[in-house]
Protein backbone atom coordinates (compact mmCIF):
# COMPACT_ATOMS: atom_id res chain seq x y z
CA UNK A 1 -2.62 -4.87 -23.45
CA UNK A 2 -6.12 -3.53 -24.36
CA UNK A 3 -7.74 -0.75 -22.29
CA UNK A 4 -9.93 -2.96 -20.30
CA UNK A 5 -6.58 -4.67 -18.41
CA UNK A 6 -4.80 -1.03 -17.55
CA UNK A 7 -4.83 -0.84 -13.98
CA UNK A 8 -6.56 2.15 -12.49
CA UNK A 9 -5.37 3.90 -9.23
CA UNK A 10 -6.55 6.14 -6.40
CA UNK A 11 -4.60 7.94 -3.69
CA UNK A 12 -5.61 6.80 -0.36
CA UNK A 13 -6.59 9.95 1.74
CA UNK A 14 -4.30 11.21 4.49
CA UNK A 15 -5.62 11.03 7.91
CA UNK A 16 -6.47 15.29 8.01
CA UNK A 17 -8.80 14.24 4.97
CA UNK A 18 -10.80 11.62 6.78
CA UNK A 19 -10.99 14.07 9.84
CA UNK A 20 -8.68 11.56 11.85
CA UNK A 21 -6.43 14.34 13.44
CA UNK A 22 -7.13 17.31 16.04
CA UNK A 23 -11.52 16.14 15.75
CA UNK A 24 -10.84 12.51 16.77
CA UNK A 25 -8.75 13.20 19.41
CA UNK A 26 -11.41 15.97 20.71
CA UNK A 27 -14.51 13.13 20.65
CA UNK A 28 -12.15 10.83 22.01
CA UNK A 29 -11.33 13.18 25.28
CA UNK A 30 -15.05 14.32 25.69
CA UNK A 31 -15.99 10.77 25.88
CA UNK A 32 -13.36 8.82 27.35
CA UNK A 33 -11.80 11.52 29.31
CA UNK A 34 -14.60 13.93 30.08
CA UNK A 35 -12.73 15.68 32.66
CA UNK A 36 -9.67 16.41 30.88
CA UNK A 37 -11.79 17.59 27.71
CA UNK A 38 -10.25 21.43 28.13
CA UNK A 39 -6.72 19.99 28.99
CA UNK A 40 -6.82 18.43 25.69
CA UNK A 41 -8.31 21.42 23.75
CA UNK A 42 -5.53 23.87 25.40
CA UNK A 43 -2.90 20.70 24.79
CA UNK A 44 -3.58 20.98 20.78
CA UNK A 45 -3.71 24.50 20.58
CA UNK A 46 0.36 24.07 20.55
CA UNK A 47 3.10 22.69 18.75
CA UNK A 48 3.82 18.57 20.06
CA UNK A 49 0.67 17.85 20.95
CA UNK A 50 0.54 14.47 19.96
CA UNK A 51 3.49 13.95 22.40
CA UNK A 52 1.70 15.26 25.39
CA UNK A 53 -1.78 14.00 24.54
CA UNK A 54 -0.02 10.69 24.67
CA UNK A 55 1.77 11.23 27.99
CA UNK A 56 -1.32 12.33 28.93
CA UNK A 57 -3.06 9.45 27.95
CA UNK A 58 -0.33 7.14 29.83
CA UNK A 59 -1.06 9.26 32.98
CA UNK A 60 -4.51 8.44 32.76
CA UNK A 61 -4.10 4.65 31.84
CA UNK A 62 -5.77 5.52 28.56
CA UNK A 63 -3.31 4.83 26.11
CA UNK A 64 -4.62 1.26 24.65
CA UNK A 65 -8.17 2.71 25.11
CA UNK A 66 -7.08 5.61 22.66
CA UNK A 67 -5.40 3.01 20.00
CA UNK A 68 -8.34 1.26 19.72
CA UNK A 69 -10.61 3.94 19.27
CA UNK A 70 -8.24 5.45 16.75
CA UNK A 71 -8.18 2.15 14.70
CA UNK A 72 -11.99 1.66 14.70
CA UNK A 73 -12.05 5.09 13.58
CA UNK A 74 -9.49 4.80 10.54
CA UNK A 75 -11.12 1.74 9.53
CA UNK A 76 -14.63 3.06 9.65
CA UNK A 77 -13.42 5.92 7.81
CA UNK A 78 -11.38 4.13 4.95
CA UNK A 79 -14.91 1.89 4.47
CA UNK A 80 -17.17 4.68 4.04
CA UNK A 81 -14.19 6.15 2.16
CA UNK A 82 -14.26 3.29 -0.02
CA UNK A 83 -18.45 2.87 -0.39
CA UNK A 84 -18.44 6.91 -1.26
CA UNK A 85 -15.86 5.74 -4.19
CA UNK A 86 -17.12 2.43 -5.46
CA UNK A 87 -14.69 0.13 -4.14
CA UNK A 88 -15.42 -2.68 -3.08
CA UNK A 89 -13.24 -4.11 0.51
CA UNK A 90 -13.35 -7.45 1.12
CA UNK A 91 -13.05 -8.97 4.52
């Protein structure tokens, strides 16, 4: 097998690299749950906070709202991911 068929890899960036922890959730609250934007801050300035953001979220009827935005997010940061390191995504 010649060098041009060896099969090149890159490590997919964890969600802390793509800024899809503690910063999402914070745009997320001061959009979507403007009123609970300090809960939220004081809520991840703790251990578990994705367990009580969450119950928080199913207190507020927010919780499919908040998967949503979370998956637009990922994917619009995996594709600017992948522009920034010349891969090309189909579909």
């Amino acid at each position: 097998m010649g060098p041009e068929h060896r099969l090149q890899y890159i490590r997919i960036p964890e969600k802390k690299e793509l800024d899809l922890g503690k910063p999402l959730v914070l745009k997320f609250a001061r959009h979507y749950l403007p009123d609970d934007s300090d809960k939220v801050l004081e809520i991840f300035s703790r251990e578990g906070a994705y367990a009580r953001f969450k119950d928080l979220l199913e207190h507020r009827h927010a919780i499919d709202r908040w998967y949503a935005f979370e998956r637009k997010a990922t994917e619009d940061a995996l594709r600017a991911w992948c522009d920034d390191n010349d891969i090309e995504v189909s579909g």
